[in-house]
C-alpha atoms as a PDB file:
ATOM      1  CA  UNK A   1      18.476 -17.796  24.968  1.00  0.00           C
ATOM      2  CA  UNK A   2      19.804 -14.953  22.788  1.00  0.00           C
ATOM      3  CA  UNK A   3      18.990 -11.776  21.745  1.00  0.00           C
ATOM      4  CA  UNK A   4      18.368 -10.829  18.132  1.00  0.00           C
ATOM      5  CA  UNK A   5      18.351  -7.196  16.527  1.00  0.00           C
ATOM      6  CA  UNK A   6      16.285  -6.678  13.089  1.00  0.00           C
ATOM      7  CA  UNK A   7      16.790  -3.359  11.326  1.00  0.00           C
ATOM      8  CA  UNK A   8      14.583  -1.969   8.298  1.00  0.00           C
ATOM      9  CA  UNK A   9      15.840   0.410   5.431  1.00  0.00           C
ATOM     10  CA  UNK A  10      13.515   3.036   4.310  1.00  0.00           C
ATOM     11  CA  UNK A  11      13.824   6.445   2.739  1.00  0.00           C
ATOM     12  CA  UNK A  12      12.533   9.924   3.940  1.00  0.00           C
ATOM     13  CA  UNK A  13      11.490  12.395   1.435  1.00  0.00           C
ATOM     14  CA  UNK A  14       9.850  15.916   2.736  1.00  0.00           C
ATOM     15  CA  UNK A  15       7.639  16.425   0.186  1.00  0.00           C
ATOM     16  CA  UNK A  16       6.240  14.913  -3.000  1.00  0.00           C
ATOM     17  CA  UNK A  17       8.297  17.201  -4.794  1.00  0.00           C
ATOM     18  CA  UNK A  18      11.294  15.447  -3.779  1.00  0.00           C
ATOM     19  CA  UNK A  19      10.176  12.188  -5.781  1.00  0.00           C
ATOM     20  CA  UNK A  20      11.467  10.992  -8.709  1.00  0.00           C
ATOM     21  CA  UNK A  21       8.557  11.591 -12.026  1.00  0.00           C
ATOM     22  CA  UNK A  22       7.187   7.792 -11.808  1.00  0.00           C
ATOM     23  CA  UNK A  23       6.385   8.316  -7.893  1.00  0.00           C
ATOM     24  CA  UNK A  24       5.481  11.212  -7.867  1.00  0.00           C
ATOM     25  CA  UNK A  25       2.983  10.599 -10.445  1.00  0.00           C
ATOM     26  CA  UNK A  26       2.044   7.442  -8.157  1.00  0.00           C
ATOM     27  CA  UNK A  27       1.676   9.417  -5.223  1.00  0.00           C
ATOM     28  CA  UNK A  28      -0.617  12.021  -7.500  1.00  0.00           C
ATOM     29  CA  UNK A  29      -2.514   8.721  -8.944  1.00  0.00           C
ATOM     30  CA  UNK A  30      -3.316   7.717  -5.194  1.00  0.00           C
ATOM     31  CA  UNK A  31      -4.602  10.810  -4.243  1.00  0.00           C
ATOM     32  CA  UNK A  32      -6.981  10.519  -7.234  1.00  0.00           C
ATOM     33  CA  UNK A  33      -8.336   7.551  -5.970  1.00  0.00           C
ATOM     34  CA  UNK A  34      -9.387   9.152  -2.890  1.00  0.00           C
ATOM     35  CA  UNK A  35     -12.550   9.892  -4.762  1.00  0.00           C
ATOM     36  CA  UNK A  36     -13.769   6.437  -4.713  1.00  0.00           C
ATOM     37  CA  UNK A  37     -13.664   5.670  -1.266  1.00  0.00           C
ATOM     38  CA  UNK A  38     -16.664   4.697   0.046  1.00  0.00           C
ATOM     39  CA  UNK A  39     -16.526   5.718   3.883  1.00  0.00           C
ATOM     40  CA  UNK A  40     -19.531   7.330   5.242  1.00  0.00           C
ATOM     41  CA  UNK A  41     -18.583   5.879   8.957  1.00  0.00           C
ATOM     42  CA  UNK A  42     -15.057   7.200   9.699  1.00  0.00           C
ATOM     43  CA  UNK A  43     -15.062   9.781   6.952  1.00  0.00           C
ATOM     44  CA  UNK A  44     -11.416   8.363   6.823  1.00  0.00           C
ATOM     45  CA  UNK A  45     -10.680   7.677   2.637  1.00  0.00           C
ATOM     46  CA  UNK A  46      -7.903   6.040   1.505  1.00  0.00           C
ATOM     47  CA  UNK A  47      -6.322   5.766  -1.729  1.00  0.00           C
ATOM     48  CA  UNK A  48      -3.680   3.336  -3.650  1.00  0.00           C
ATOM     49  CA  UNK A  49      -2.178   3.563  -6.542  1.00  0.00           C
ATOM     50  CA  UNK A  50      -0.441   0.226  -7.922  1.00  0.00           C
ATOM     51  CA  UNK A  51       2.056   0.644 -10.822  1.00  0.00           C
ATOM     52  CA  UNK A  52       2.942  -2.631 -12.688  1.00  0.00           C
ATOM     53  CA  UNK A  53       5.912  -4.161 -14.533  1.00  0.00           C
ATOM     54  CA  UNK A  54       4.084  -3.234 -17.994  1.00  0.00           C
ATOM     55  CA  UNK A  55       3.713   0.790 -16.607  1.00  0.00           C
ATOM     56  CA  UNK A  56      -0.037   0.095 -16.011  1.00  0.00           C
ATOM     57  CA  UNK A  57      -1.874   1.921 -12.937  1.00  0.00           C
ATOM     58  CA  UNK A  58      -4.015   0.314 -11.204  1.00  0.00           C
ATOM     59  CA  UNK A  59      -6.388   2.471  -8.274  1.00  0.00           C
ATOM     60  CA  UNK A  60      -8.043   0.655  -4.861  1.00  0.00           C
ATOM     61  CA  UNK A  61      -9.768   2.973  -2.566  1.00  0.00           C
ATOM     62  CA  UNK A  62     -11.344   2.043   1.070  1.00  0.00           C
ATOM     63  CA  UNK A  63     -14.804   0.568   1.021  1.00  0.00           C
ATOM     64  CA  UNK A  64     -16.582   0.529   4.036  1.00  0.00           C
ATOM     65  CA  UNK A  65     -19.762  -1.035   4.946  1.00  0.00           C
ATOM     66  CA  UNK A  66     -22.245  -0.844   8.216  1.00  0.00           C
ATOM     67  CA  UNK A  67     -21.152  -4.190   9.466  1.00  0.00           C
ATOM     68  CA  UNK A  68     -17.694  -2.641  10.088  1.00  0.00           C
ATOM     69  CA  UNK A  69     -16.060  -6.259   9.744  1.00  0.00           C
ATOM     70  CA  UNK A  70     -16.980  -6.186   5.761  1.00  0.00           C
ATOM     71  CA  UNK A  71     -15.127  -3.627   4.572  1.00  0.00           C
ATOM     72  CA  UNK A  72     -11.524  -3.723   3.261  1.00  0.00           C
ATOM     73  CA  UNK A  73      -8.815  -1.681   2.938  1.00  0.00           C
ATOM     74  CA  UNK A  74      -7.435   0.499  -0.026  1.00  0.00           C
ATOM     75  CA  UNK A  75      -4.409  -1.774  -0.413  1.00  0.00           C
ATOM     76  CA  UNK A  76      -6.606  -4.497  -0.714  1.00  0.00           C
ATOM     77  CA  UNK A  77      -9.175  -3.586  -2.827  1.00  0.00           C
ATOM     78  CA  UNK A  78      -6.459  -3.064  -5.755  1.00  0.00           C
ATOM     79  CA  UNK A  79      -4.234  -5.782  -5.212  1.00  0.00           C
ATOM     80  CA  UNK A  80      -7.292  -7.963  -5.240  1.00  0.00           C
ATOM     81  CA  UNK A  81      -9.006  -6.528  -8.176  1.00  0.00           C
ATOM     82  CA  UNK A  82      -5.105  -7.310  -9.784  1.00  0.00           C
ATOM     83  CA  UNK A  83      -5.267 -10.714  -8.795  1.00  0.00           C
ATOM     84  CA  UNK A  84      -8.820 -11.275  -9.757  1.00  0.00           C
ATOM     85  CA  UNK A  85      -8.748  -9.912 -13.405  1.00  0.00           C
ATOM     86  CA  UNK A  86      -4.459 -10.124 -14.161  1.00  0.00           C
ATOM     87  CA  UNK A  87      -3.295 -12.643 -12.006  1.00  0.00           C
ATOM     88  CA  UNK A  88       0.574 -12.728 -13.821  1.00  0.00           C
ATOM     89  CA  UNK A  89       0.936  -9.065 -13.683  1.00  0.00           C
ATOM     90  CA  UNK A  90       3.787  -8.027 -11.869  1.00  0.00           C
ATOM     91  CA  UNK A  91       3.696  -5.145  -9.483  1.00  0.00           C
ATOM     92  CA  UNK A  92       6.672  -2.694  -9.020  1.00  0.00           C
ATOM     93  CA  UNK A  93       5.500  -0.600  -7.045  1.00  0.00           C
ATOM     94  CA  UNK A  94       2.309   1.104  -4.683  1.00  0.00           C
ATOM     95  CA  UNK A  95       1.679   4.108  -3.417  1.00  0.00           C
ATOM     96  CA  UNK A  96      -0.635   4.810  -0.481  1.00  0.00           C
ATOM     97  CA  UNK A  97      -1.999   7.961   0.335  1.00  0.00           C
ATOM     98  CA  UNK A  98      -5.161   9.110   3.319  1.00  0.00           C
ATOM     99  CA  UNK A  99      -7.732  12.014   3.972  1.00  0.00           C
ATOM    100  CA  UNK A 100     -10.079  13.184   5.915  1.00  0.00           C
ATOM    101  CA  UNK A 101     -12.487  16.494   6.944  1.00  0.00           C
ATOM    102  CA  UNK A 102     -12.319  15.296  10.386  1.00  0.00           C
ATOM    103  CA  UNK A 103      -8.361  16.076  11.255  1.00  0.00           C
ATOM    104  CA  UNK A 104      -4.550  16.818   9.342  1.00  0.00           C
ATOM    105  CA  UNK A 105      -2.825  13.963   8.880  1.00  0.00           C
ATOM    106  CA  UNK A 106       0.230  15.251   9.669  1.00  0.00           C
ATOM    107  CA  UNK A 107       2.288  11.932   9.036  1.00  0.00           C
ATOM    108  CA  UNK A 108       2.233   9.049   6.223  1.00  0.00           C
ATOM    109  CA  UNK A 109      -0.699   6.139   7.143  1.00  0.00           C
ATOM    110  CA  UNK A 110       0.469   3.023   6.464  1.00  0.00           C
ATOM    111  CA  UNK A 111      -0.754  -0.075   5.954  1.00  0.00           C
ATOM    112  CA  UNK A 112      -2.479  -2.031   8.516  1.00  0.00           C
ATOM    113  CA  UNK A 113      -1.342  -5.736   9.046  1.00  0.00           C
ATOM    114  CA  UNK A 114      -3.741  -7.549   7.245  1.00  0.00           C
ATOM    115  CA  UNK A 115      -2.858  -5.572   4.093  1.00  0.00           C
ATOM    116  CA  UNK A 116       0.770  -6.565   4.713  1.00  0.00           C
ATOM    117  CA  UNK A 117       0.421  -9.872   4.656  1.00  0.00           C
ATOM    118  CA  UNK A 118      -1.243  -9.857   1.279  1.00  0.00           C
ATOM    119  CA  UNK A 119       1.252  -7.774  -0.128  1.00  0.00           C
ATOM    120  CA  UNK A 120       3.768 -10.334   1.404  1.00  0.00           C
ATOM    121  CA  UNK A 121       1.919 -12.643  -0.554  1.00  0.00           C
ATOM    122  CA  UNK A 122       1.680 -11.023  -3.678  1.00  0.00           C
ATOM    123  CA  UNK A 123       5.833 -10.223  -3.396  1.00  0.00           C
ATOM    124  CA  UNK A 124       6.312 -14.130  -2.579  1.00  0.00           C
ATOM    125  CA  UNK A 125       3.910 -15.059  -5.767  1.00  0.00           C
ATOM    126  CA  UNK A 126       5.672 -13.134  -8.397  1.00  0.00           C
ATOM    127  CA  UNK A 127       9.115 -13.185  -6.908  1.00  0.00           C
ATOM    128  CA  UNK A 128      10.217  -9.872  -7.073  1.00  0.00           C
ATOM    129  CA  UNK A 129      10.392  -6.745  -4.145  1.00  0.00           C
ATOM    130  CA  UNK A 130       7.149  -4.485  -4.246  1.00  0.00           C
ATOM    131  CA  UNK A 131       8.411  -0.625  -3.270  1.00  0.00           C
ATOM    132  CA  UNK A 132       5.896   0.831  -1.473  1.00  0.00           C
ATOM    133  CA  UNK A 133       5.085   4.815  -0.660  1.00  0.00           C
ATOM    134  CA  UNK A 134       3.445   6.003   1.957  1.00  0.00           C
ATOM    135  CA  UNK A 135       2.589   9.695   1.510  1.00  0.00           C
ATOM    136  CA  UNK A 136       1.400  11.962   3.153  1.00  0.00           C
ATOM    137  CA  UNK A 137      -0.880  14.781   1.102  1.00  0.00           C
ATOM    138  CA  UNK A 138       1.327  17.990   1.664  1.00  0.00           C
ATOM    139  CA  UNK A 139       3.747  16.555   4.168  1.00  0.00           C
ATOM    140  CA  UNK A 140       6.605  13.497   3.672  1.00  0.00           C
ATOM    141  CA  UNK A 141       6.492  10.572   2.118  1.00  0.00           C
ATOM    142  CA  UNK A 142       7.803   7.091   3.695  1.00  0.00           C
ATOM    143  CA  UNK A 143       9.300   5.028   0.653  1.00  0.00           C
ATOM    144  CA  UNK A 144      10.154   1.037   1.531  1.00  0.00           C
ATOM    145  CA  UNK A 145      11.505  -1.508  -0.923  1.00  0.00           C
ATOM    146  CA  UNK A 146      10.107  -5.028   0.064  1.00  0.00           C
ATOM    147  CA  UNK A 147       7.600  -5.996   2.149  1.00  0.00           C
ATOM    148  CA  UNK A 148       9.887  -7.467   4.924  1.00  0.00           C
ATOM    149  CA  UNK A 149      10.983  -4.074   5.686  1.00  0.00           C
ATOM    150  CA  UNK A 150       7.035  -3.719   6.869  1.00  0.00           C
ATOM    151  CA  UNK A 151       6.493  -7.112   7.839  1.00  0.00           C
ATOM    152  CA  UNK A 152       9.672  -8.879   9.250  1.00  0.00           C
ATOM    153  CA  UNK A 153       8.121 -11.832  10.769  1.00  0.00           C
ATOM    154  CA  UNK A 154       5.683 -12.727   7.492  1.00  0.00           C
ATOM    155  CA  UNK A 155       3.549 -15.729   7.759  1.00  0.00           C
ATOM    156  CA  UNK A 156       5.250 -17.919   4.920  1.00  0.00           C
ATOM    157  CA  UNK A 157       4.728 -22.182   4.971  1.00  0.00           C
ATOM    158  CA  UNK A 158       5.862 -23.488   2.068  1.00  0.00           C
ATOM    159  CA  UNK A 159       4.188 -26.975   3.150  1.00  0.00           C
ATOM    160  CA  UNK A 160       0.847 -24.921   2.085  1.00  0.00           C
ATOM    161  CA  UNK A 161       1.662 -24.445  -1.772  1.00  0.00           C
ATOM    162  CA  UNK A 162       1.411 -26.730  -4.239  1.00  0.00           C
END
């Protein structure tokens, strides 16, 4: 037996001021696509903003549905809609952003497994780092380069491709 130590890199910013123009206009972009979400049940919206190699945004927000099982994430909801409609585009870089009437966020939300693995996925596909933001509407922002910073032990078989 042995023991093994994994450490992640990430940056800290305070506030959305502290971003460079491209995120903070991501950050900005995700909060606009707040105003989609579709979540009558937890009031909770979400918004993501995906910027791609070409300088294109794309927006996902949260859609929810009674049968609490068939609804799908932010994150998901745009990288799918990428997939579906541009599936060479190459993303640089997302930024994830959440709201609600019911309580202040007072940290960055990130991104729930499921969404992680897809990202994985996406970063594995098109062979290049995603940087993702989390960020937190009037409060700091969380800012990761690669999805195995999120995800260290990523479901990858090789034997499946092809």
């Amino acid at each position: 037996m042995s023991y093994r130590n994994l450490n992640i890199s990430y940056e800290v910013f305070d506030n959305i001021k502290a971003l460079n123009g491209a995120d903070h206009a991501l950050c900005l972009k995700a909060e606009e696509a707040l105003l989609n979400s579709y979540s009558p049940y937890s009031r909770f919206k979400v918004g993501t903003a995906i910027r791609l190699k070409d300088q294109r945004v794309l927006l996902g927000s949260n859609q929810e549905n009674v049968a609490y099982p068939s609804g799908l994430c932010a994150e998901r909801v745009a990288l799918f809609a990428i997939g579906a409609a541009d599936p060479n585009a190459v993303i640089e870089s997302m930024a994830i952003t959440a709201k609600t009437d019911n309580f202040v966020i007072e940290k960055p939300v990130t991104s729930c497994g499921a969404c992680l693995q897809v990202m994985a996925e996406f970063e594995q596909k098109q062979k290049q780092e995603i940087e993702v933001l989390f960020y937190c509407i009037g409060g700091e922002i969380i800012k990761v380069k690669g999805i195995k910073n999120l995800l260290p032990f990523v479901f990858v078989e090789a034997r499946l491709e092809g």
